[in-house]
PDB file of N, CA and C in Angstrom:
ATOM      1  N   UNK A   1      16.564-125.150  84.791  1.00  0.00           N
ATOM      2  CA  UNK A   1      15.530-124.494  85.559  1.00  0.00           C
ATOM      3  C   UNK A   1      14.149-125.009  85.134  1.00  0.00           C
ATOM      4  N   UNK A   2      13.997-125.146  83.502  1.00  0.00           N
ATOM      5  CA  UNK A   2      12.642-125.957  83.003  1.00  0.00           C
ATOM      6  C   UNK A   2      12.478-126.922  84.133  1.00  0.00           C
ATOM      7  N   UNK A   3      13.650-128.026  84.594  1.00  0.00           N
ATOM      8  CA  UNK A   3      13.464-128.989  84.364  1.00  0.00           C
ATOM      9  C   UNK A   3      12.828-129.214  86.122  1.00  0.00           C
ATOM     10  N   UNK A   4      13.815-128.553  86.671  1.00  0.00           N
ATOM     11  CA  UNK A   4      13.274-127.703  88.128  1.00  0.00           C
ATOM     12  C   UNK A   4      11.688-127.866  88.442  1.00  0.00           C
ATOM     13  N   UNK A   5      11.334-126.894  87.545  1.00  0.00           N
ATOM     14  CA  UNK A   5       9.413-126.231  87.681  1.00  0.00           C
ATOM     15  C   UNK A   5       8.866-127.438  87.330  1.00  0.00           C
ATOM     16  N   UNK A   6       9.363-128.047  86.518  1.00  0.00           N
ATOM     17  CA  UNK A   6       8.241-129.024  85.968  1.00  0.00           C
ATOM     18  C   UNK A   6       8.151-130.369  87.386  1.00  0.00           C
ATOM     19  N   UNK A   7       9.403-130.292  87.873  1.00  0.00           N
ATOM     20  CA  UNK A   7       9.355-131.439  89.092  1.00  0.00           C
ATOM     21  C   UNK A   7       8.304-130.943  89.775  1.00  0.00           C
ATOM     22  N   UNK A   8       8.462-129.595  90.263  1.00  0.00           N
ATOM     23  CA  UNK A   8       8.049-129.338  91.133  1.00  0.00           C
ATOM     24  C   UNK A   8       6.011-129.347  91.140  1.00  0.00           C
ATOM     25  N   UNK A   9       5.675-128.708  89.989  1.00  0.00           N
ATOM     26  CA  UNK A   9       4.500-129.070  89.183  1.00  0.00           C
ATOM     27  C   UNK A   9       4.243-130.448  89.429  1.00  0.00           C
ATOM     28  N   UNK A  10       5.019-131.323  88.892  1.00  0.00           N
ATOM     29  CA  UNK A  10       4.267-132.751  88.763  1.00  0.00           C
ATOM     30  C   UNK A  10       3.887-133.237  90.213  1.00  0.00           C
ATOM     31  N   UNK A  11       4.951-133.131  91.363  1.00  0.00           N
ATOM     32  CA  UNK A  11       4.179-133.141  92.411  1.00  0.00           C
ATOM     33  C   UNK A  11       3.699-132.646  92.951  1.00  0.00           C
ATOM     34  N   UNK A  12       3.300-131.064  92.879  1.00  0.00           N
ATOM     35  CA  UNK A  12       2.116-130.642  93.395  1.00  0.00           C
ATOM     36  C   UNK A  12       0.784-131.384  92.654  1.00  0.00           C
ATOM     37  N   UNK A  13       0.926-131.819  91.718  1.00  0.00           N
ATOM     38  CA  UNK A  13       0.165-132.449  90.873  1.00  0.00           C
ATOM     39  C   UNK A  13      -0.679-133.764  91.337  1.00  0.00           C
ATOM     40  N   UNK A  14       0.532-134.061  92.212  1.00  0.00           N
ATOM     41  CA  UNK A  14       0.416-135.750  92.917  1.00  0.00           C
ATOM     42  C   UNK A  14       0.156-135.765  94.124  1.00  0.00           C
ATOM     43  N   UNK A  15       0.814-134.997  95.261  1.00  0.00           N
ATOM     44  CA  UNK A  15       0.634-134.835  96.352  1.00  0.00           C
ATOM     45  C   UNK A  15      -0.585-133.927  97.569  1.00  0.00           C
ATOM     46  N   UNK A  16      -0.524-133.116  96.201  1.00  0.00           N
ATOM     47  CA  UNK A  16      -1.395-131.238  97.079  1.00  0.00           C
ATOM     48  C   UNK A  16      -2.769-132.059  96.717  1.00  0.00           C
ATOM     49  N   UNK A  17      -3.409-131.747  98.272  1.00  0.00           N
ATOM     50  CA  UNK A  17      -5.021-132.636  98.209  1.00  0.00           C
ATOM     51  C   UNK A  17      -5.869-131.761  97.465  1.00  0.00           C
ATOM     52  N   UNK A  18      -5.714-129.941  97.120  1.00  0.00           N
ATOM     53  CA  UNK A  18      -6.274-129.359  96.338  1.00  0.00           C
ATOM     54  C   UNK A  18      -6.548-129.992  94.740  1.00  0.00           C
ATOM     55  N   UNK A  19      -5.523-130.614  94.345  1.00  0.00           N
ATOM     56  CA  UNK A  19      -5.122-130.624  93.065  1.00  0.00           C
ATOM     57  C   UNK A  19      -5.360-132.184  92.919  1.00  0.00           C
ATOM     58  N   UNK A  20      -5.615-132.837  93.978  1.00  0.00           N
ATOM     59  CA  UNK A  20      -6.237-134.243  93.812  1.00  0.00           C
ATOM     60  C   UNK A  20      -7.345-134.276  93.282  1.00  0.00           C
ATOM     61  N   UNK A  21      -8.324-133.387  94.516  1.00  0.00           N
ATOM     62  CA  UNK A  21      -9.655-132.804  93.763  1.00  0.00           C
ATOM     63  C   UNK A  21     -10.019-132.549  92.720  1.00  0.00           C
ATOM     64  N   UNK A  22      -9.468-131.321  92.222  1.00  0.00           N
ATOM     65  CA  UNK A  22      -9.735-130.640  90.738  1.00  0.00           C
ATOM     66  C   UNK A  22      -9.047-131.782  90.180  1.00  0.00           C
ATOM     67  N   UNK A  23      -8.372-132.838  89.606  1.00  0.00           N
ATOM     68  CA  UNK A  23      -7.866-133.934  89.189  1.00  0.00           C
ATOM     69  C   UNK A  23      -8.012-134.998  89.085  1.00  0.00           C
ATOM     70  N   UNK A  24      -8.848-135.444  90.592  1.00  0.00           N
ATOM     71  CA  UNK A  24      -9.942-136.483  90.719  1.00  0.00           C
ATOM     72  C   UNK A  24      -8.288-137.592  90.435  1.00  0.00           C
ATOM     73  N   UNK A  25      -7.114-137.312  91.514  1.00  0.00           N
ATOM     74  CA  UNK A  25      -5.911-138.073  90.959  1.00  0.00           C
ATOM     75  C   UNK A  25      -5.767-138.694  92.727  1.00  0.00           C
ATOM     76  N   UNK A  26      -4.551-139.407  92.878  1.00  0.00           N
ATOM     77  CA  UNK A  26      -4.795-139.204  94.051  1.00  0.00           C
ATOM     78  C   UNK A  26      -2.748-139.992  94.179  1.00  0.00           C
ATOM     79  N   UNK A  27      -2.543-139.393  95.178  1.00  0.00           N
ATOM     80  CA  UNK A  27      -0.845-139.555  95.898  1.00  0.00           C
ATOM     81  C   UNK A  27      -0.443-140.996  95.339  1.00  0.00           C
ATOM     82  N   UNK A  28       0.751-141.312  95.090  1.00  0.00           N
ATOM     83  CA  UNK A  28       1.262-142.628  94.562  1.00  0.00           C
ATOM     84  C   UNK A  28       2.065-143.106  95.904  1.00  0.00           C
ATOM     85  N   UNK A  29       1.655-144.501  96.225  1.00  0.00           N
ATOM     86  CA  UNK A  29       1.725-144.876  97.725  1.00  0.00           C
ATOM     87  C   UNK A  29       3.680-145.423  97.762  1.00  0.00           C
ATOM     88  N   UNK A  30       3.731-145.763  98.652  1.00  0.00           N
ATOM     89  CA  UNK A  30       5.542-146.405  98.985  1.00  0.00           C
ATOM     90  C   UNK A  30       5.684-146.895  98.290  1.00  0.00           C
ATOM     91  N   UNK A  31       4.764-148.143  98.115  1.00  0.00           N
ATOM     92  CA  UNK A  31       4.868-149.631  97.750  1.00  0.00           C
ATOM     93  C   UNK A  31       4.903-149.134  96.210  1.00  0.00           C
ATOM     94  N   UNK A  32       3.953-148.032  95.472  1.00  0.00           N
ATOM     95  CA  UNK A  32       3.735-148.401  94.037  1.00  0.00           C
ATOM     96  C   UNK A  32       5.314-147.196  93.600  1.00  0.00           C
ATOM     97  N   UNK A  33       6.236-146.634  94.370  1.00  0.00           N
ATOM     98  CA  UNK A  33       7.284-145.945  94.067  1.00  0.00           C
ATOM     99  C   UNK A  33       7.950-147.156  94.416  1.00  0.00           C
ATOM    100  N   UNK A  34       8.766-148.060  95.069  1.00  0.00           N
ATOM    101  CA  UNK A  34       9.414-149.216  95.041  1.00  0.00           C
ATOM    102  C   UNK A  34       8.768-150.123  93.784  1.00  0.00           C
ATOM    103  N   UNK A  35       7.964-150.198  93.330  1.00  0.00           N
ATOM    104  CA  UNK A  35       7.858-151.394  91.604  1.00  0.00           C
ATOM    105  C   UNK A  35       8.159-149.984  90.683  1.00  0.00           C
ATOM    106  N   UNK A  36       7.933-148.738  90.680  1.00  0.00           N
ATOM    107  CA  UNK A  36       8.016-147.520  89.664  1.00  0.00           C
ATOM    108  C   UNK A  36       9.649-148.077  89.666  1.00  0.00           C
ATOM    109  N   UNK A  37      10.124-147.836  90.524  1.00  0.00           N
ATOM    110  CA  UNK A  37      12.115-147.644  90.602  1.00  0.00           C
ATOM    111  C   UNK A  37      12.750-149.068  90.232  1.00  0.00           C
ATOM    112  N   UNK A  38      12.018-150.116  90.933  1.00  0.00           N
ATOM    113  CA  UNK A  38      12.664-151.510  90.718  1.00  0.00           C
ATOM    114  C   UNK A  38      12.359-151.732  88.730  1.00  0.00           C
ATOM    115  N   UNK A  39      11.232-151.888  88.164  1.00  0.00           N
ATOM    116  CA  UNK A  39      11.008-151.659  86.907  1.00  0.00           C
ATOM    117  C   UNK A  39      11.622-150.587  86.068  1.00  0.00           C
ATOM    118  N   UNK A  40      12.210-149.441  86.560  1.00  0.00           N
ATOM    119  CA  UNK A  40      12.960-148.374  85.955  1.00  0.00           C
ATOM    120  C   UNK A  40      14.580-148.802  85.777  1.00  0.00           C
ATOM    121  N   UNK A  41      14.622-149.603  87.267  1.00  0.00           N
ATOM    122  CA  UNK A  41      16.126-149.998  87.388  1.00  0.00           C
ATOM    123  C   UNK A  41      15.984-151.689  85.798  1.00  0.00           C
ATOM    124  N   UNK A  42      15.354-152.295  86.001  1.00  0.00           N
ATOM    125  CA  UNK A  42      15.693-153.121  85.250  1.00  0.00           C
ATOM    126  C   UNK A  42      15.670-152.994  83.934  1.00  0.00           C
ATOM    127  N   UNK A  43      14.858-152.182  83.138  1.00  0.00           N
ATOM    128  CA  UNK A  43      14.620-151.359  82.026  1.00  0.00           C
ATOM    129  C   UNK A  43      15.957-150.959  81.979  1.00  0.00           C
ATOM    130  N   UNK A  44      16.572-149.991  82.470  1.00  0.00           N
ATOM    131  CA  UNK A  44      18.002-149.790  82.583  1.00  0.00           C
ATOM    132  C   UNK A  44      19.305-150.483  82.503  1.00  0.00           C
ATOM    133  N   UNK A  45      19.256-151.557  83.350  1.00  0.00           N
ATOM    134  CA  UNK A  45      19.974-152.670  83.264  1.00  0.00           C
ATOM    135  C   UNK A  45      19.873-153.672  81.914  1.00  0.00           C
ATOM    136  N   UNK A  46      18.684-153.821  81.430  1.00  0.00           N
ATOM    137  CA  UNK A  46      18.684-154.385  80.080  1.00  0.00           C
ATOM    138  C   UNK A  46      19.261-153.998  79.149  1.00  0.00           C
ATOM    139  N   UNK A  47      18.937-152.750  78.753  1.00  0.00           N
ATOM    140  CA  UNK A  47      19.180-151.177  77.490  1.00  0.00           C
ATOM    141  C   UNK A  47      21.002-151.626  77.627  1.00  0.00           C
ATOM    142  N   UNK A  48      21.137-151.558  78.819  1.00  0.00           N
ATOM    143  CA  UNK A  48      22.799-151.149  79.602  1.00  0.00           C
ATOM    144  C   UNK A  48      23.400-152.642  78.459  1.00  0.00           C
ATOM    145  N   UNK A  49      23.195-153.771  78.849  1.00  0.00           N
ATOM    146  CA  UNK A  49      23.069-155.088  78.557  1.00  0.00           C
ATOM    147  C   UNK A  49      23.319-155.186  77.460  1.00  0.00           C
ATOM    148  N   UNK A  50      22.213-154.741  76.298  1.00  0.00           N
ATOM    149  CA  UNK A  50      21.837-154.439  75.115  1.00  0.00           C
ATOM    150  C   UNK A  50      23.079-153.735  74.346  1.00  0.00           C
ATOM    151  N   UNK A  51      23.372-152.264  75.062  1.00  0.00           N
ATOM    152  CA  UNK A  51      24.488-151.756  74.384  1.00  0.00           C
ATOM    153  C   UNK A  51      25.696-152.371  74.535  1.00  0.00           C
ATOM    154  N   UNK A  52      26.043-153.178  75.785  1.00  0.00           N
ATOM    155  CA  UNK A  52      27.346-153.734  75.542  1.00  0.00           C
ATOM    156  C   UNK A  52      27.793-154.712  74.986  1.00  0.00           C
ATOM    157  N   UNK A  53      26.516-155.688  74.712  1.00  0.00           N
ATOM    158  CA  UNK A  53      26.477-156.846  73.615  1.00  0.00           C
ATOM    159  C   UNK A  53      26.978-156.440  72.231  1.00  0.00           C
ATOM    160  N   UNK A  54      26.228-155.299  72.099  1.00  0.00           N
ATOM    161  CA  UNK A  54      26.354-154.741  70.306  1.00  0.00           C
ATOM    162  C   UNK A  54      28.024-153.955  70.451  1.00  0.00           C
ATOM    163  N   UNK A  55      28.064-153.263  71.644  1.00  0.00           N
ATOM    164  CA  UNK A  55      29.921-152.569  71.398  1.00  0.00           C
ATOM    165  C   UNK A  55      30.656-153.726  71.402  1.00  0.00           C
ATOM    166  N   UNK A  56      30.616-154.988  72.106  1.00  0.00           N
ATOM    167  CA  UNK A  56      31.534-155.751  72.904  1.00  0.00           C
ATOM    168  C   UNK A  56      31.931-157.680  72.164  1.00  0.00           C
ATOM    169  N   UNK A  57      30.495-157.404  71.779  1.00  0.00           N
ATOM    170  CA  UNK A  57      30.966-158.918  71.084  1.00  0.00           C
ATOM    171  C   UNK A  57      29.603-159.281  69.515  1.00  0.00           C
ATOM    172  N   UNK A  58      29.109-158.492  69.210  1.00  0.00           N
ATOM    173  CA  UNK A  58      28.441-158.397  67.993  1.00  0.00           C
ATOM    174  C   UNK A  58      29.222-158.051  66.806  1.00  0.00           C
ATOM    175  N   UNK A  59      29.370-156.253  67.051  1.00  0.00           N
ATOM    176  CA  UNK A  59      30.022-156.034  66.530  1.00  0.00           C
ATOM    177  C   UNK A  59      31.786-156.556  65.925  1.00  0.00           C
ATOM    178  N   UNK A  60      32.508-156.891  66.911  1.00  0.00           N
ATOM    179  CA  UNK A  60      33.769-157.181  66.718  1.00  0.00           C
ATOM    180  C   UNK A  60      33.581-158.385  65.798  1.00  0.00           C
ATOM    181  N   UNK A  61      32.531-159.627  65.957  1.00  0.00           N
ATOM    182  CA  UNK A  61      32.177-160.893  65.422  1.00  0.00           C
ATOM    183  C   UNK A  61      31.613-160.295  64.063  1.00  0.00           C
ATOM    184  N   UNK A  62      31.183-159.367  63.786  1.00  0.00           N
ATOM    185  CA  UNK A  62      30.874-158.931  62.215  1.00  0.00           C
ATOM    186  C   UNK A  62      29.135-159.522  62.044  1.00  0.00           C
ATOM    187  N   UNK A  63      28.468-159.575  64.020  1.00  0.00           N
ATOM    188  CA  UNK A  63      26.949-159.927  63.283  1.00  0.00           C
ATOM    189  C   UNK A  63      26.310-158.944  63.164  1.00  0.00           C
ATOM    190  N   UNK A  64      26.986-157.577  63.602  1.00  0.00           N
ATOM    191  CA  UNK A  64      25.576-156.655  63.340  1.00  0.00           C
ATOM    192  C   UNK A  64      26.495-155.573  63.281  1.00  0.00           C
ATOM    193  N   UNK A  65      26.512-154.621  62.432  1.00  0.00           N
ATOM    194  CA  UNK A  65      27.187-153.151  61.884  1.00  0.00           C
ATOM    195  C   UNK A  65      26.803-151.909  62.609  1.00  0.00           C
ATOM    196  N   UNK A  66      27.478-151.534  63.278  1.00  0.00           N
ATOM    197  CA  UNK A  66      27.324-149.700  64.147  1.00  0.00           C
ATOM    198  C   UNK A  66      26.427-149.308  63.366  1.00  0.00           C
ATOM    199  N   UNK A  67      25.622-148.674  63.722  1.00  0.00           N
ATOM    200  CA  UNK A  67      24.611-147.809  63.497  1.00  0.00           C
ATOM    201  C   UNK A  67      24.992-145.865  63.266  1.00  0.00           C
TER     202      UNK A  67
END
């Protein structure tokens, strides 16, 4: 439910032209949510990358020890 309110907050935060004002913020356009998601997705895909190197062929080869 936190997690709920707080969505809902952040975009009234972003969207409501009241709260632009008092914020002096202003709406995040298409284009800059398509590089937010494409950069989120690859960040992801790396990390993803990252962990299966170290489960999959680091570890078993004895170059780097579980954490």
């Amino acid at each position: 439910m936190g997690s709920g309110i707080m969505i809902v907050l952040q975009l009234l935060y972003t969207y409501a032209p009241f709260m632009n004002k008092i914020f002096q913020s202003a709406p995040i356009s298409g284009r800059d949510w398509v590089i937010i998601i494409v950069m989120a997705l690859a960040v992801y895909g790396i990390i993803g990358m990252e962990k299966w190197l170290r489960q999959n062929i680091l570890i078993k080869h004895g170059v780097n020890k579980p954490i």
